[in-house]
Protein backbone atom coordinates (compact mmCIF):
# COMPACT_ATOMS: atom_id res chain seq x y z
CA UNK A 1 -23.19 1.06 -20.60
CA UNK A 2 -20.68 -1.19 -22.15
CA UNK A 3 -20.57 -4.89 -20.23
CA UNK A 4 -16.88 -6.23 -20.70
CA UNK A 5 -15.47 -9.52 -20.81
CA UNK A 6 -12.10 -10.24 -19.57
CA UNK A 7 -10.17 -13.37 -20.60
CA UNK A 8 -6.15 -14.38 -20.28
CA UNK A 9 -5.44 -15.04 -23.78
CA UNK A 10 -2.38 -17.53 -23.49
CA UNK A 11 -2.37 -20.04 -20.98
CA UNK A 12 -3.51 -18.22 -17.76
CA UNK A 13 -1.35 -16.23 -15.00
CA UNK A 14 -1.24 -13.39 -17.42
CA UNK A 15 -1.78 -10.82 -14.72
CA UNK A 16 -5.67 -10.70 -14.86
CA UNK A 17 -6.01 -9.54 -11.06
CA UNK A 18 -4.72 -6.47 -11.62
CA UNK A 19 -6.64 -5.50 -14.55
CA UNK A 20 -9.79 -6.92 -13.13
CA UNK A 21 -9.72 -4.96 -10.29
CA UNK A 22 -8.67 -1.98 -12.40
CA UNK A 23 -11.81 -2.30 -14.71
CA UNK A 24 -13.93 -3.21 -11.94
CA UNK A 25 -13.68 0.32 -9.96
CA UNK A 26 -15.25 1.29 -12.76
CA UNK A 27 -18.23 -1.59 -13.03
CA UNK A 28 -21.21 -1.88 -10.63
CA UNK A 29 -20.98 -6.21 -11.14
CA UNK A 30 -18.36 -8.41 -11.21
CA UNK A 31 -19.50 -11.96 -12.38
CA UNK A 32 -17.17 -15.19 -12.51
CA UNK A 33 -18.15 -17.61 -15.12
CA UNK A 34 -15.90 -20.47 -15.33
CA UNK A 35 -13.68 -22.67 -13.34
CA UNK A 36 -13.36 -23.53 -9.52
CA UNK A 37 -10.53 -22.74 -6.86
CA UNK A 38 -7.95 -23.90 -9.17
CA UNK A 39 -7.36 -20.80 -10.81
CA UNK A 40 -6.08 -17.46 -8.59
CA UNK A 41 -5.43 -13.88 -9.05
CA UNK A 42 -3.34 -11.61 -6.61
CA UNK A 43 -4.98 -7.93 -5.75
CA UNK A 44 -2.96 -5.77 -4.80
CA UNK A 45 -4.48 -2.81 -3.13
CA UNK A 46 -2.69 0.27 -0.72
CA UNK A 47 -0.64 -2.15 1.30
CA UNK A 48 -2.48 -5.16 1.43
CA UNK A 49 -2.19 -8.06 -0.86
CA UNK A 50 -4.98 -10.07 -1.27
CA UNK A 51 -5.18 -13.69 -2.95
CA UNK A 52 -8.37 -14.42 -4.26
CA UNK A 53 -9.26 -18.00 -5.76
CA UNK A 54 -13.55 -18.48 -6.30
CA UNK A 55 -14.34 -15.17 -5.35
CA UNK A 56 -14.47 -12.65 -7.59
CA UNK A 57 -12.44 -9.49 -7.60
CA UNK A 58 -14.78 -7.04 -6.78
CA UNK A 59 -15.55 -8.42 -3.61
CA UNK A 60 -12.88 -6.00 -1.77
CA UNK A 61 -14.34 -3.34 -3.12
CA UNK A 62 -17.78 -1.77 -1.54
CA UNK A 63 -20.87 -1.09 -3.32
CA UNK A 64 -20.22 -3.68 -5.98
CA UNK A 65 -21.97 -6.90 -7.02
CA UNK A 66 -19.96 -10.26 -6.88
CA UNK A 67 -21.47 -13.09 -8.35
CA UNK A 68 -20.10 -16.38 -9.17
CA UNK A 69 -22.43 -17.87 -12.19
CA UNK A 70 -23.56 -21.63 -12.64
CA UNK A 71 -20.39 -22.26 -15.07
CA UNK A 72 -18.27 -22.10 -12.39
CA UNK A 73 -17.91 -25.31 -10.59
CA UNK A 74 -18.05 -24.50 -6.89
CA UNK A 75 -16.46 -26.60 -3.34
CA UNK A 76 -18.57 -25.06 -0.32
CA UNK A 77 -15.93 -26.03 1.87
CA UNK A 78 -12.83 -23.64 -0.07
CA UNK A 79 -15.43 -21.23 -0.73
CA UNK A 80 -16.54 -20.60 2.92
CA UNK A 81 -12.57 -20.74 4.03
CA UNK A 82 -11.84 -18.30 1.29
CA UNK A 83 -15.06 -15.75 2.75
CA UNK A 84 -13.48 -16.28 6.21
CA UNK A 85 -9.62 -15.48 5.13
CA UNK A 86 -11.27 -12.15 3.26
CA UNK A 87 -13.06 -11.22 6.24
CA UNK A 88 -10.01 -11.41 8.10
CA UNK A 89 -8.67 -8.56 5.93
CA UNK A 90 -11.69 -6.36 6.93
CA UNK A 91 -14.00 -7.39 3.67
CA UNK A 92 -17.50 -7.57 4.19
CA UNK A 93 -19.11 -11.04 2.78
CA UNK A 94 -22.62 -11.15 3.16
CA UNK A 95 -25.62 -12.14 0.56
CA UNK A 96 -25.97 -8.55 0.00
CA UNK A 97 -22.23 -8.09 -1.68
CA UNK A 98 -22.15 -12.21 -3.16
CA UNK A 99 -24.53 -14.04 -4.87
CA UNK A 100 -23.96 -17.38 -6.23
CA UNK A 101 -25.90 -19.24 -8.98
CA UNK A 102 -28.56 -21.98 -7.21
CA UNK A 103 -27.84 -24.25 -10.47
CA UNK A 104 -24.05 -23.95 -10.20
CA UNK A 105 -22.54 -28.09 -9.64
CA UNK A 106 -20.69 -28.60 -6.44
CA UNK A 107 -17.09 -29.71 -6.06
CA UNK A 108 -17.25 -33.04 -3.01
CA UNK A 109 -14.47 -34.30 -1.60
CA UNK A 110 -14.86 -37.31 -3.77
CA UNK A 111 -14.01 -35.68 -6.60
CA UNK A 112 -10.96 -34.32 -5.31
CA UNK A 113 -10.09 -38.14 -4.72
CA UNK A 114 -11.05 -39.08 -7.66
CA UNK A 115 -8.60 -35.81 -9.52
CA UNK A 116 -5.54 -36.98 -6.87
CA UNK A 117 -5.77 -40.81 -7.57
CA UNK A 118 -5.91 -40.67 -11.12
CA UNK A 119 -2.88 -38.28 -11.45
CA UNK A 120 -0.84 -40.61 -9.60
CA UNK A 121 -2.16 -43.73 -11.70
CA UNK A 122 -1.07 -41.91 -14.63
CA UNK A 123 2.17 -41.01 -13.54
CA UNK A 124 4.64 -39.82 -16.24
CA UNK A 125 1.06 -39.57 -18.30
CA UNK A 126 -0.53 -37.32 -15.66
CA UNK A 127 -1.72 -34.24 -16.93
CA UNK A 128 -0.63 -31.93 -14.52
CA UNK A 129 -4.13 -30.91 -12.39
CA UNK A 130 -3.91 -29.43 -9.46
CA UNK A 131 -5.74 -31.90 -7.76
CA UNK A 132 -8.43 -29.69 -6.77
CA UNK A 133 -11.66 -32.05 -8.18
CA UNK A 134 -12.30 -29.60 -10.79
CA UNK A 135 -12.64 -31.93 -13.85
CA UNK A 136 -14.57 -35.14 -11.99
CA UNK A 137 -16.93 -32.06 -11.26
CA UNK A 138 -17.13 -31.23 -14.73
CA UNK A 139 -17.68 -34.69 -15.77
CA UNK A 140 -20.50 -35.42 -13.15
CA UNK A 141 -22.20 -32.06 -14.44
CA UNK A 142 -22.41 -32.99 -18.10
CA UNK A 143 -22.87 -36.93 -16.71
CA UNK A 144 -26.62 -35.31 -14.99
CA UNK A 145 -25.20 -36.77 -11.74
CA UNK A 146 -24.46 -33.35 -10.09
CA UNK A 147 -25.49 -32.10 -6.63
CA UNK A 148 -26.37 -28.60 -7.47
CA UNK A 149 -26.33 -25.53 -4.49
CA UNK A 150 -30.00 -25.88 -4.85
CA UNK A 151 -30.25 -29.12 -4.31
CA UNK A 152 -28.85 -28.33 -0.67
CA UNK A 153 -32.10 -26.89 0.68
CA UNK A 154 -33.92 -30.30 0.58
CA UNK A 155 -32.00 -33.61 2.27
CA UNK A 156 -34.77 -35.39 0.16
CA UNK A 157 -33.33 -34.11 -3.36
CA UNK A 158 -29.56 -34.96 -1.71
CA UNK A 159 -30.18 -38.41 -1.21
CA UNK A 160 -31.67 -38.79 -4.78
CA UNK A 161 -28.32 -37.24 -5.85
CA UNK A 162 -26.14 -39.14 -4.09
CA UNK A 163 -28.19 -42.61 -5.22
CA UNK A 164 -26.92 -41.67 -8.65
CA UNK A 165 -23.77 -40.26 -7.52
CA UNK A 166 -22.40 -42.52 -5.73
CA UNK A 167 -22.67 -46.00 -7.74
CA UNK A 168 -20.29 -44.30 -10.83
CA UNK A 169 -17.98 -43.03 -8.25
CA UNK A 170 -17.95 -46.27 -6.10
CA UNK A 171 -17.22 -48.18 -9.04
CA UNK A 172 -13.97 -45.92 -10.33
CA UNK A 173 -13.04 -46.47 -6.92
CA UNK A 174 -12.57 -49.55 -6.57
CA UNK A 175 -10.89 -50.07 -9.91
CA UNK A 176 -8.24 -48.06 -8.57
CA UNK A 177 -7.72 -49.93 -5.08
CA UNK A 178 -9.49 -47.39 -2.95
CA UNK A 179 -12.78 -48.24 -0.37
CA UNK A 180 -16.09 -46.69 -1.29
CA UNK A 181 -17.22 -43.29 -0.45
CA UNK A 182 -18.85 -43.35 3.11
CA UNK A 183 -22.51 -42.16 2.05
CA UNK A 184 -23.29 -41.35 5.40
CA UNK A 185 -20.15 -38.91 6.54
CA UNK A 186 -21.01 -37.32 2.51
CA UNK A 187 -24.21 -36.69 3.62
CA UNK A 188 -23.77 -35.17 6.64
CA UNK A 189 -21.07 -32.88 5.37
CA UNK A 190 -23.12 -31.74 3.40
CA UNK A 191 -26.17 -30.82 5.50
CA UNK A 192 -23.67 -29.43 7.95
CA UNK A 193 -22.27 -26.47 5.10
CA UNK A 194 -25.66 -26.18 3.37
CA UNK A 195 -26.65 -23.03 5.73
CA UNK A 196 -23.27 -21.43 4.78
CA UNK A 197 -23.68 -21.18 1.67
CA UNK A 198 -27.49 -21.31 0.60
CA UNK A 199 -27.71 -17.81 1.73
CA UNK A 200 -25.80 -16.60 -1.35
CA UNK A 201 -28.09 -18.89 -3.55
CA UNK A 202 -29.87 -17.01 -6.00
CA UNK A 203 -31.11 -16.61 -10.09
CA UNK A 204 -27.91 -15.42 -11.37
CA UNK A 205 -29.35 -15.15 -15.18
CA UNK A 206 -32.40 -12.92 -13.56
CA UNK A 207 -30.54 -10.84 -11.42
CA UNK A 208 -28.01 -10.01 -13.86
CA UNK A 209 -30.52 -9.06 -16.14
CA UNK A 210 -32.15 -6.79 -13.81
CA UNK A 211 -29.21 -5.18 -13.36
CA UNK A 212 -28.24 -4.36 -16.75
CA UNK A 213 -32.01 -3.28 -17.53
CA UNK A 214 -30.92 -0.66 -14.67
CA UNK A 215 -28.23 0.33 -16.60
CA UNK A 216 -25.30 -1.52 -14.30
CA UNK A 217 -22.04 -1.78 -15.76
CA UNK A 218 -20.87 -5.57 -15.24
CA UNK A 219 -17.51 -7.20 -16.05
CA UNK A 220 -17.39 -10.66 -16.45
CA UNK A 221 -13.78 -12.60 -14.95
CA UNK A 222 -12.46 -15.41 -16.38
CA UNK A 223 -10.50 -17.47 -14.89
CA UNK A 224 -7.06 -19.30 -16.25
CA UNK A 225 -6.20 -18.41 -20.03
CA UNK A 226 -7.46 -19.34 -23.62
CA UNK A 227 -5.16 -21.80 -24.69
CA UNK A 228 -6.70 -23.90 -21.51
CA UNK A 229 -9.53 -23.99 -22.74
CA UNK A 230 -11.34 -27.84 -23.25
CA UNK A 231 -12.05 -27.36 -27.29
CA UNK A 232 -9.63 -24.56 -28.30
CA UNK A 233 -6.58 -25.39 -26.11
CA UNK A 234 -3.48 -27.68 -25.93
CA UNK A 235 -5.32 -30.94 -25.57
CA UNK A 236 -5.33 -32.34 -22.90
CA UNK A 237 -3.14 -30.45 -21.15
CA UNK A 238 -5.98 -28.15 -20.45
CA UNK A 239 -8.62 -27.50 -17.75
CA UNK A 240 -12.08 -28.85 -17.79
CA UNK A 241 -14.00 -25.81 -19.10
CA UNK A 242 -14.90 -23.87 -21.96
CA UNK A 243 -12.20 -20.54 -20.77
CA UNK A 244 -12.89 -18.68 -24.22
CA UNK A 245 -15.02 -15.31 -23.68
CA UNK A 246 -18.11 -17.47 -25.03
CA UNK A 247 -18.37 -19.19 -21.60
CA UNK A 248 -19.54 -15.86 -20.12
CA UNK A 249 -22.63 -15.89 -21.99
CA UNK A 250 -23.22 -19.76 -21.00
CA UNK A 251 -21.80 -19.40 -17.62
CA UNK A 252 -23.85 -16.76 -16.18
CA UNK A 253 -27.08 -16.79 -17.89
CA UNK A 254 -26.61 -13.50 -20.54
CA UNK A 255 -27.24 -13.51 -23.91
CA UNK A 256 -24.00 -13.06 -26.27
CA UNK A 257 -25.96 -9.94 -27.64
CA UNK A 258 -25.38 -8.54 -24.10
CA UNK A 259 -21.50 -9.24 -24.40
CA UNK A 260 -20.11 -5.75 -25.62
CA UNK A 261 -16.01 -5.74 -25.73
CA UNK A 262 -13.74 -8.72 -24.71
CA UNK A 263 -10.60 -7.51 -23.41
CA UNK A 264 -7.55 -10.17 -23.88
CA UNK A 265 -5.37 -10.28 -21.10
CA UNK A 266 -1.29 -11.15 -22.50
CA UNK A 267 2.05 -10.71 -20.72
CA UNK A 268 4.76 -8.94 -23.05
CA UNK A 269 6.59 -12.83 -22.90
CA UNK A 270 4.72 -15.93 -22.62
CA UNK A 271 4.52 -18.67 -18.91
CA UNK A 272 2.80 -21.81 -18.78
CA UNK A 273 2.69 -23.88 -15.66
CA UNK A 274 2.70 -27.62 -16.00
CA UNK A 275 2.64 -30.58 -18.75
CA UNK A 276 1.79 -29.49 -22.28
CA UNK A 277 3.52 -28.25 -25.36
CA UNK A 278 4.77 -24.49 -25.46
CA UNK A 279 7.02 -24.12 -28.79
CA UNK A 280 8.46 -20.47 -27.08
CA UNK A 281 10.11 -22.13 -23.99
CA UNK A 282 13.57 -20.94 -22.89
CA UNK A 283 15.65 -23.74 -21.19
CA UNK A 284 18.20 -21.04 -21.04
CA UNK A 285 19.59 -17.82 -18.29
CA UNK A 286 16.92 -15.90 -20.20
CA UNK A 287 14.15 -18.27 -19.45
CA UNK A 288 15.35 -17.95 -15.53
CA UNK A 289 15.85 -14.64 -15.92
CA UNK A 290 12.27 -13.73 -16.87
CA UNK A 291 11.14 -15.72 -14.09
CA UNK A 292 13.32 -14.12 -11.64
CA UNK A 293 11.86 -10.78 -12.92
CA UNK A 294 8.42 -12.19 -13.42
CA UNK A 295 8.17 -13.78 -9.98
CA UNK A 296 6.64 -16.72 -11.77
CA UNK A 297 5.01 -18.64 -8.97
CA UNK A 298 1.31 -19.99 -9.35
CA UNK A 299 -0.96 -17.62 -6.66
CA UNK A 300 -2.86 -20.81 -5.93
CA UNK A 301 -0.38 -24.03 -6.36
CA UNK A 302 2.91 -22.09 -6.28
CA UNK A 303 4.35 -23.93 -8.59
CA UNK A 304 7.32 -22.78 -10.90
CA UNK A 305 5.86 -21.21 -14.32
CA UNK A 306 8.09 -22.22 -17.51
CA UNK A 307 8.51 -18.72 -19.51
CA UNK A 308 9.77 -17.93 -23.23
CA UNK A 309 9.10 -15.48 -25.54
CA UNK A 310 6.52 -13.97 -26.67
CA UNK A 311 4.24 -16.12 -28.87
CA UNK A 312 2.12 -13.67 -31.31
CA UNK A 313 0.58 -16.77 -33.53
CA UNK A 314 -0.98 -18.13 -30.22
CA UNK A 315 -2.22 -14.46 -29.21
CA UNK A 316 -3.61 -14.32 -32.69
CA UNK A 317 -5.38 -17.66 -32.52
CA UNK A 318 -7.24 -17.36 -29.16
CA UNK A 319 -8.22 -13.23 -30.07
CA UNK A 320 -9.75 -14.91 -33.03
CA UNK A 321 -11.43 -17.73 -30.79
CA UNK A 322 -12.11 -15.40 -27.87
CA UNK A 323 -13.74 -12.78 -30.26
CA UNK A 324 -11.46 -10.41 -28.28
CA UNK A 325 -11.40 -6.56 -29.33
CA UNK A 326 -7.92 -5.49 -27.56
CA UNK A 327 -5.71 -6.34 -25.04
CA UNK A 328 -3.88 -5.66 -21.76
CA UNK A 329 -0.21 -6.27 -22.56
CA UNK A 330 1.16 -6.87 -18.79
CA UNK A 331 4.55 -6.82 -17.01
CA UNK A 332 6.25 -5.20 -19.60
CA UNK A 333 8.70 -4.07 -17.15
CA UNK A 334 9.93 -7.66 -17.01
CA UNK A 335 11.53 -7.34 -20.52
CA UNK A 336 13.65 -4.07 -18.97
CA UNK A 337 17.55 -4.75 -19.45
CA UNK A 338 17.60 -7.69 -22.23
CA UNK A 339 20.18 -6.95 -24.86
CA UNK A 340 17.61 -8.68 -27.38
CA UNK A 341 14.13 -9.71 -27.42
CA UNK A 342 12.55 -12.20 -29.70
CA UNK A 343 8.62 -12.92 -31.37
CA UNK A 344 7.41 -15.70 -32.42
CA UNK A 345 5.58 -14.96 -35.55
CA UNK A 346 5.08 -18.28 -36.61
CA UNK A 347 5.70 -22.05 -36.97
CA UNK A 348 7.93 -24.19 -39.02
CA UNK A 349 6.60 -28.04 -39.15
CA UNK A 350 7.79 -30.74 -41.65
CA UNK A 351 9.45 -27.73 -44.68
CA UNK A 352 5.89 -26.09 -44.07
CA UNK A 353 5.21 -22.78 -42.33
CA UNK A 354 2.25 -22.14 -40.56
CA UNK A 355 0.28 -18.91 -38.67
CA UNK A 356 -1.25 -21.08 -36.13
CA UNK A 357 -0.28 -23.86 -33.61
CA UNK A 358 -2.05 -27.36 -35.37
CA UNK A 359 -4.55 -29.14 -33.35
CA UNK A 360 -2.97 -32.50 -33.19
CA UNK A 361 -0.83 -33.18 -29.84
CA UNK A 362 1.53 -34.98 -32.24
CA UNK A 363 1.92 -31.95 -34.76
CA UNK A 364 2.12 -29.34 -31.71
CA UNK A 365 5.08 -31.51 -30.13
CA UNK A 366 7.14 -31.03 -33.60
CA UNK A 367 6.78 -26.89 -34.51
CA UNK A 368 9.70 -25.18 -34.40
CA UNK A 369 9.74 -21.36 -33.49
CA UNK A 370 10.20 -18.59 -36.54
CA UNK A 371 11.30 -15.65 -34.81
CA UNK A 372 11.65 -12.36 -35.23
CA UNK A 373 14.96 -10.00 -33.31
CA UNK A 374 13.93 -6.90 -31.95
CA UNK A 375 16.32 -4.78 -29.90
CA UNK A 376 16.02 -4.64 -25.70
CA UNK A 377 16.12 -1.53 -23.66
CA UNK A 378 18.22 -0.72 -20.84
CA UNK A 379 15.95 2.07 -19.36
CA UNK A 380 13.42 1.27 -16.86
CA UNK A 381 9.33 0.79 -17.58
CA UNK A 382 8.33 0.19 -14.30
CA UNK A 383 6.12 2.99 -12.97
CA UNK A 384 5.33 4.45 -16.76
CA UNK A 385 1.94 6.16 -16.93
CA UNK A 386 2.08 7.78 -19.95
CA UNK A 387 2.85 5.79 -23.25
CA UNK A 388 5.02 8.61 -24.59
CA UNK A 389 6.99 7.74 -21.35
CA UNK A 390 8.14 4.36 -22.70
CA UNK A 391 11.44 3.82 -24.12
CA UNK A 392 11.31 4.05 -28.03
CA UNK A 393 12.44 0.90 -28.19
CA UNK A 394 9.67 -0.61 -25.90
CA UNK A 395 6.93 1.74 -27.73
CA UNK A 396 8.02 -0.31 -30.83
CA UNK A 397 8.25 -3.20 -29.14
CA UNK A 398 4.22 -2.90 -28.32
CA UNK A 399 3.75 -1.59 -32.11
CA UNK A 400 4.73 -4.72 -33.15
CA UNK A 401 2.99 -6.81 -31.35
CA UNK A 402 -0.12 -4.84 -32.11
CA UNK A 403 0.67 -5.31 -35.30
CA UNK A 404 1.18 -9.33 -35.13
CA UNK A 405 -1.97 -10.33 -33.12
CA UNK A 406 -4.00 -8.21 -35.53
CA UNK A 407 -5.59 -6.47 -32.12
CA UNK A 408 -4.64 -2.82 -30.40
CA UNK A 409 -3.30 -2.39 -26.85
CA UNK A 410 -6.18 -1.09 -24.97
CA UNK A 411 -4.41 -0.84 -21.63
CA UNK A 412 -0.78 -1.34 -20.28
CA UNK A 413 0.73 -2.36 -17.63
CA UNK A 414 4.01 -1.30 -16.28
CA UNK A 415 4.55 -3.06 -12.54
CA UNK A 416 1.95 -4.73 -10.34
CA UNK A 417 0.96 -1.78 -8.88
CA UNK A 418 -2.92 -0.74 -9.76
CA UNK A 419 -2.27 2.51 -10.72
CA UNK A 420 1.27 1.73 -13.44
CA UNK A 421 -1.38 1.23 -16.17
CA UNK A 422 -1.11 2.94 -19.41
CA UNK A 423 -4.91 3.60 -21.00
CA UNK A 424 -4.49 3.03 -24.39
CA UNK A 425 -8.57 2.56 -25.25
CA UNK A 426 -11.34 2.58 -22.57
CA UNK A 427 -12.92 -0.86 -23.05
CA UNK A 428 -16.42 0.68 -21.52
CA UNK A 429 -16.63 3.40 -24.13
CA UNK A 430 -15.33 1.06 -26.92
């Protein structure tokens, strides 16, 4: 049984809910592996639309696994909101359906003040979080400072935490004009969410491999997009983890040997929300235009998403960093009715041409776009099930881009509905 990976493979909001939840009806596990609540995906399923942020996507469907490994950095208080807003929707939560990894680090509110105060310290500099506490998280993980779900079960082990906890966070606090965190309210948070959560405390890396030794299909989520990622992205305009389809292996406790097919998630143009170089951005009508279409909104911040073409070196770079096999080229029906579409194939940058997007923040602000034309169609996608359905000038449309990122179209999406997907190549036979 074939154990996918799923990954965005630009810069996140690429439409990974849909083909999650595709793949997963098909998988008996569905593990999360990176991230927090800042990153989102949108199920749509029958008539009910459901917005999913820690979770993972096989949660509203029965019989299935969901577990949320230790990469993933976790805030009780969101996650138990999220299980209630589910529940409201008639899904069934319960430690037999969710298991989360004892060793995963804990999002606290001080870390969410810590994310909001240095945003607006940095002003024009800011980065462009969401404000969520995801990277302070991150930092206290790698700083060994962490409270851990584990830690939860024993007020003893707390207090040890926050004694090590606190002092860094006290002092960043009062560099930036705010009073120190009130150890005793902390504490007692705490203790009062620890029995709503520690029942879905358990050894992710064990169970999982259990499960595959039973021969379980599992498909591993990732959250945001590749060129987020804290090594291999647009730095720093990125998020505070490792989003590249390595992290599953390191965020759930499997061995990369147990990592069979990484499926790259890509829109047919290219969005980014926030601060950060994107050479492909249309200032333009076509720019609104494809967010019109696109309904370009963040799931979890609803923020406005920049859009431009289609980038094919960047797709190239992070299937080459992601180790991904083939992709899911969504909302192609987005790109129905231009006159004219355009690829980037490349970079121009001081005379030179390049294949790739340089590393340096000053050498990324200074490409230029080298396109290619291709010609639009006026006939509708939306619906297609069958690629021989496509307009021709759509099925060479896809060709190309095939052809560019050096990777096949393994699946194809049409509109957000489940079902509008084109199977190109079944990841779980691949």
């Amino acid at each position: 049984m074939a154990n996918v990976v799923v990954v965005g493979a630009q810069w996140g909001d690429e439409g990974k809910g849909k083909i999650v939840d595709w793949l997963s009806e098909r998988a008996d596990v569905i593990v999360r592996f990176q991230g927090g609540h800042n990153a989102g995906h949108t199920l749509v399923i029958g008539d009910t639309t459901y917005k999913l942020s820690l979770l993972p996507s096989g949660i509203v469907r029965t019989g299935k696994l969901s577990v949320i490994g230790n990469g993933v950095v976790l805030d009780p208080w969101a996650l138990v909101e999220e299980i209630e807003r589910v529940r409201g929707q008639d899904v069934a939560v319960t430690p037999d359906n969710l298991i989360i990894a004892e060793n995963a680090p804990l999002i606290l509110p001080l870390h969410r003040d810590l994310d909001r105060l240095r945003e607006e310290a940095a002003g024009a500099a800011k980065i462009g979080t969401t404000g969520r506490g995801i990277g302070p998280a991150y930092e206290d993980k790698v700083g060994r400072r962490a409270v851990r779900l584990s830690d939860l079960a024993d007020p003893d082990t707390v207090a040890a935490r926050l004694d090590r906890l606190l002092p860094h966070h006290n002092a960043l606090r009062r560099g930036l004009g705010e009073p120190e965190v009130d150890r005793n309210a902390l504490q007692s948070a705490l203790e009062e969410i620890a029995p709503k959560i520690l029942p879905y405390a358990g050894p992710v890396w064990r169970i999982l491999d259990q499960r595959r030794k039973a021969g379980a299909r599992i498909l591993f989520e990732g959250a945001q997009g590749a060129l987020l990622d804290v090594d291999y992205g647009t730095y720093p305009f990125v998020t505070s983890s490792n989003t590249v389809a390595g992290m599953a292996s390191a965020g759930a406790g499997v061995g990369p040997g147990r990592l069979n097919y990484v499926l790259g998630i890509v829109k047919a143009y290219t969005t980014r929300v926030g601060s950060g170089p994107f050479p492909t951005e249309l200032m333009d009508e076509n720019g609104r235009r494809l967010g019109e279409r696109g309904r370009e909104f963040g799931t979890v911040t609803g923020r406005e998403r920049r859009c431009g073409w289609f980038d094919a070196a960047l797709v190239r770079q992070t299937c080459i960093t992601s180790g991904v096999h083939g992709v899911a080229l969504t909302k192609l029906d987005v790109l129905d009715g231009f006159d004219e579409l355009k690829i980037c194939v490349g970079y121009e940058l001081d005379g030179e041409r390049l294949d790739y997007l340089p590393t340096a923040a000053a050498r990324q602000a200074r490409v230029t776009p080298i396109y290619e034309t291709w010609p639009g169609w006026s006939e509708s996608t939306v619906g297609a099930r069958a690629f021989a359905d496509l307009p021709p000038a759509a099925i060479k449309y896809v060709v190309r881009v095939e052809e560019l990122i050096g990777r096949p179209v393994a699946l194809l999406s049409t509109s957000p509905e489940r079902d509008d997907t084109i199977l190109m190549r079944d990841p779980y036979a691949e």
